[in-house]
PDB file of N, CA and C in Angstrom:
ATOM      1  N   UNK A   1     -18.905  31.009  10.248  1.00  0.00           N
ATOM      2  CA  UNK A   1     -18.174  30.349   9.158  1.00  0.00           C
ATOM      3  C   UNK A   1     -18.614  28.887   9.060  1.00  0.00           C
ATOM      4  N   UNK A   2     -19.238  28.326   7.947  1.00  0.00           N
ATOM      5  CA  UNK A   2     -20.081  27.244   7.671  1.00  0.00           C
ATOM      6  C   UNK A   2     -18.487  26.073   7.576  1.00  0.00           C
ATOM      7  N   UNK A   3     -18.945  25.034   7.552  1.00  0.00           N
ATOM      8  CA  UNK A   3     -17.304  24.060   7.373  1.00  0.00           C
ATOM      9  C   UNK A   3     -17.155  23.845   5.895  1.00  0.00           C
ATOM     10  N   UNK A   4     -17.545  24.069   4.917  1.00  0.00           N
ATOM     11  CA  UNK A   4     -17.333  24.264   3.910  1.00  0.00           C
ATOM     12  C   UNK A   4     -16.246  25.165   3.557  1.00  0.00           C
ATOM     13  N   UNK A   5     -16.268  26.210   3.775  1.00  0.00           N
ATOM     14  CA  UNK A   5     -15.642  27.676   3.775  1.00  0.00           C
ATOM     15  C   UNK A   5     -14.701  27.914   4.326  1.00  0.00           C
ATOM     16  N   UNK A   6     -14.544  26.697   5.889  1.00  0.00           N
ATOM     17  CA  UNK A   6     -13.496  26.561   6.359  1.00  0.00           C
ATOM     18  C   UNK A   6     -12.787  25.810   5.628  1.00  0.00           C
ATOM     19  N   UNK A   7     -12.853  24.742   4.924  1.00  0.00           N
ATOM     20  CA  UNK A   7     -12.605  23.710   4.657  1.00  0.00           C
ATOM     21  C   UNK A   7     -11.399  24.348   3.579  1.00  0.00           C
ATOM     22  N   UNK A   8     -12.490  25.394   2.173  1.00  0.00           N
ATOM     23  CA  UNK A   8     -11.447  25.854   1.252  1.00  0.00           C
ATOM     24  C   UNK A   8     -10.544  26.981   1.874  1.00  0.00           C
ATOM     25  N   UNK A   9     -10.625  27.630   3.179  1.00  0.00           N
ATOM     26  CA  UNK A   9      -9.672  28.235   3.529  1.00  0.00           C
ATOM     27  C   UNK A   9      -8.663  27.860   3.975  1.00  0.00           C
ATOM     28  N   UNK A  10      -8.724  26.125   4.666  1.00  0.00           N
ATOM     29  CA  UNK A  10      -7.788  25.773   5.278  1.00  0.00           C
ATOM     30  C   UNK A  10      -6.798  25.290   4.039  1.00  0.00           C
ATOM     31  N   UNK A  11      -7.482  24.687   3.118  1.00  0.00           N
ATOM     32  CA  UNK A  11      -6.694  24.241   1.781  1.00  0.00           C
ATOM     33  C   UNK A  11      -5.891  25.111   1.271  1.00  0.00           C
ATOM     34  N   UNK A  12      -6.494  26.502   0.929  1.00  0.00           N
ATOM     35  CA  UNK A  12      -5.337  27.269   0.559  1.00  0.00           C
ATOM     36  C   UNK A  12      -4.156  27.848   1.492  1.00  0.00           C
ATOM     37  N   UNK A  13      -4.540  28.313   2.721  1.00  0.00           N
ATOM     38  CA  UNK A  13      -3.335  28.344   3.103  1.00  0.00           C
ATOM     39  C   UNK A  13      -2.363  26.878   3.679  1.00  0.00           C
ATOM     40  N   UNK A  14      -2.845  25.984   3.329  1.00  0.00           N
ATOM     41  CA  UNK A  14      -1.992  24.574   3.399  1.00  0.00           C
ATOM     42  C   UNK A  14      -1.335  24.725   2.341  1.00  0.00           C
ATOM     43  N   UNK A  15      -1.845  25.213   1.462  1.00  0.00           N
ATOM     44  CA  UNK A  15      -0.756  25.039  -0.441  1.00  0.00           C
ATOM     45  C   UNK A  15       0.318  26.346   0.083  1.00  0.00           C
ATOM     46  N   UNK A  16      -0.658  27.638   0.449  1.00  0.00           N
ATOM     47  CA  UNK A  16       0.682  28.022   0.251  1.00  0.00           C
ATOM     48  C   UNK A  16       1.691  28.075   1.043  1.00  0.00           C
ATOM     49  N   UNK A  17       1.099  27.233   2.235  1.00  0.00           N
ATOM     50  CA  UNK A  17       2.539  26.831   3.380  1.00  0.00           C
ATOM     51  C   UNK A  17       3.362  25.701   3.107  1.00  0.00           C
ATOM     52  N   UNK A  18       2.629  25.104   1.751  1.00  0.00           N
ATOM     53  CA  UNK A  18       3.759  23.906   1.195  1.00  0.00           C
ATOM     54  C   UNK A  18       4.605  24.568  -0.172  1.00  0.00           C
ATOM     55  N   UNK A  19       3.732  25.942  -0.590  1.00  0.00           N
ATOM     56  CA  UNK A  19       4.581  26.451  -1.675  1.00  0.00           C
ATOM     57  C   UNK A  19       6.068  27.086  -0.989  1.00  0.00           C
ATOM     58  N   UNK A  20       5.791  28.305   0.327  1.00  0.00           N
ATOM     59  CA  UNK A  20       6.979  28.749   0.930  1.00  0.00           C
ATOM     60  C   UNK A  20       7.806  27.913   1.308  1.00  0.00           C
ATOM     61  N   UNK A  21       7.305  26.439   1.607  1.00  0.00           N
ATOM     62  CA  UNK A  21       8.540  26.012   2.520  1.00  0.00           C
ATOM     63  C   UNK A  21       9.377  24.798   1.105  1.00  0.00           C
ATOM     64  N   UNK A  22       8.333  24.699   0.334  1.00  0.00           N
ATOM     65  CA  UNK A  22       9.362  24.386  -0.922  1.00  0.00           C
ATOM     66  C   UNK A  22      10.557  25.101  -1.645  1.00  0.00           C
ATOM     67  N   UNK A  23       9.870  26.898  -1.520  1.00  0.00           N
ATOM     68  CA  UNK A  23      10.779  27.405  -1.715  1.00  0.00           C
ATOM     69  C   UNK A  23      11.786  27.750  -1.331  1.00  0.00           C
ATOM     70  N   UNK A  24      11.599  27.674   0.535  1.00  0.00           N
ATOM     71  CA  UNK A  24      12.767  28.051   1.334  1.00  0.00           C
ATOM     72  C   UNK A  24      14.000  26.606   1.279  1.00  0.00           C
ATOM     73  N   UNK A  25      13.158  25.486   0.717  1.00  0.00           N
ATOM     74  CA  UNK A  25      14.055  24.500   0.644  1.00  0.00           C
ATOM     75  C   UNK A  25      14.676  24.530  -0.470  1.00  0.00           C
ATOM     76  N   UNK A  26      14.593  24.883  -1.542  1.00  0.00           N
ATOM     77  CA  UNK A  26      15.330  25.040  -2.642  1.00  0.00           C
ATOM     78  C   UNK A  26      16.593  26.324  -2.478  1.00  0.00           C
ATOM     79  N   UNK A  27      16.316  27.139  -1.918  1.00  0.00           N
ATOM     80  CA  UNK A  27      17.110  28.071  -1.176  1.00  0.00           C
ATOM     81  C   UNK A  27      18.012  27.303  -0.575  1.00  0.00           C
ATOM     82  N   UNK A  28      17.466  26.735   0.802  1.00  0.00           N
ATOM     83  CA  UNK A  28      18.382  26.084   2.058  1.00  0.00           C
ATOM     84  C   UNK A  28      19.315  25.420   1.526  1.00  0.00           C
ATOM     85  N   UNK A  29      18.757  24.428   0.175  1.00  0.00           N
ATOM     86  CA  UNK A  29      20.180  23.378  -0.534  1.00  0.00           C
ATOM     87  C   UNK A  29      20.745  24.752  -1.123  1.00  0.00           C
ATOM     88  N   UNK A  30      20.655  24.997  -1.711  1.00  0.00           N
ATOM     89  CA  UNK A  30      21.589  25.877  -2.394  1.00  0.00           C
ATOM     90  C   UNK A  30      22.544  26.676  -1.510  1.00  0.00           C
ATOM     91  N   UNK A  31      22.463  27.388  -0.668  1.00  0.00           N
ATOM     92  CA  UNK A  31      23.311  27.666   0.611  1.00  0.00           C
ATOM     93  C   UNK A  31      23.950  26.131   0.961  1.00  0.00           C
ATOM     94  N   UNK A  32      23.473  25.807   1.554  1.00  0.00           N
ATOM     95  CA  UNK A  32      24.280  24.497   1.708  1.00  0.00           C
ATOM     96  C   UNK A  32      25.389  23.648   0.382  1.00  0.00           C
ATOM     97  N   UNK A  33      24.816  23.662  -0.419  1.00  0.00           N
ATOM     98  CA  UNK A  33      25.603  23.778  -1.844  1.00  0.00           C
ATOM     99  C   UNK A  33      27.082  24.740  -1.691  1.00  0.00           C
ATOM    100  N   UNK A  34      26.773  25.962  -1.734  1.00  0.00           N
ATOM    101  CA  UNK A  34      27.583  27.085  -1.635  1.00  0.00           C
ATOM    102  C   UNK A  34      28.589  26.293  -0.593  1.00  0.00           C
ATOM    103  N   UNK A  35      28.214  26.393   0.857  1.00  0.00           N
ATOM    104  CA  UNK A  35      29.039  26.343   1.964  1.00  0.00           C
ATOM    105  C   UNK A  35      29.776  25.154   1.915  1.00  0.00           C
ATOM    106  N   UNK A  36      29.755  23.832   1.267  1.00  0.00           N
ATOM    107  CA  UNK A  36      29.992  22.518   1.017  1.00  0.00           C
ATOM    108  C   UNK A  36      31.209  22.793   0.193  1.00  0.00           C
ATOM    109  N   UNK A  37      31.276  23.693  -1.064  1.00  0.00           N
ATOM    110  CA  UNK A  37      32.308  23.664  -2.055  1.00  0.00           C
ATOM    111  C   UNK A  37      33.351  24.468  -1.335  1.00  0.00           C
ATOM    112  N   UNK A  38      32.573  25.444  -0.649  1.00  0.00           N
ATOM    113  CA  UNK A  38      33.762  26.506  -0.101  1.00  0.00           C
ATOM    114  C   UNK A  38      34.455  25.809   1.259  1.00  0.00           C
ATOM    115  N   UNK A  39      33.873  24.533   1.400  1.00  0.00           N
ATOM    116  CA  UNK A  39      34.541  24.366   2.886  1.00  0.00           C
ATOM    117  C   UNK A  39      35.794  22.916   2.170  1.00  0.00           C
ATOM    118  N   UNK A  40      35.217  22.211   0.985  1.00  0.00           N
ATOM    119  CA  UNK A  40      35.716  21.244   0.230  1.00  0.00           C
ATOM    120  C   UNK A  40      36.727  22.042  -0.413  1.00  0.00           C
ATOM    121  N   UNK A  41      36.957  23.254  -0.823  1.00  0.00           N
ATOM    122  CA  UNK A  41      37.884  23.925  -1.199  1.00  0.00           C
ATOM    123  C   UNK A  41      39.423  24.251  -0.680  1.00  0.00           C
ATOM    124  N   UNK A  42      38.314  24.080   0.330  1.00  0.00           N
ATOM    125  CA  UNK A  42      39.930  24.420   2.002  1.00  0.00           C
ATOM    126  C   UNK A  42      40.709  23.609   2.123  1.00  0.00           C
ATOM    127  N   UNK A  43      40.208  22.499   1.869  1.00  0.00           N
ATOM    128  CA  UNK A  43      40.649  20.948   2.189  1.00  0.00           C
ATOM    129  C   UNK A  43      41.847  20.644   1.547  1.00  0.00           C
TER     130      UNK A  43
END
């Protein structure tokens, strides 16, 4: 594997380990969202 080749392989899976964990963060607030109103509810 020439470093070129490495180079665009490492790039893409860098995007899409910044696409999943964007998405798991848009998730994570939203749970957290959820659990915030329901615990502000109790109150």
């Amino acid at each position: 594997m020439n470093g070129k080749a490495f180079l665009l392989e490492w790039k893409r899976n860098a995007f899409s380990f910044n696409f999943s964990v964007i998405i798991h963060k848009k998730r994570y607030t939203r749970d957290i969202g959820r659990r915030g109103a329901e615990l502000w509810s109790c109150m």
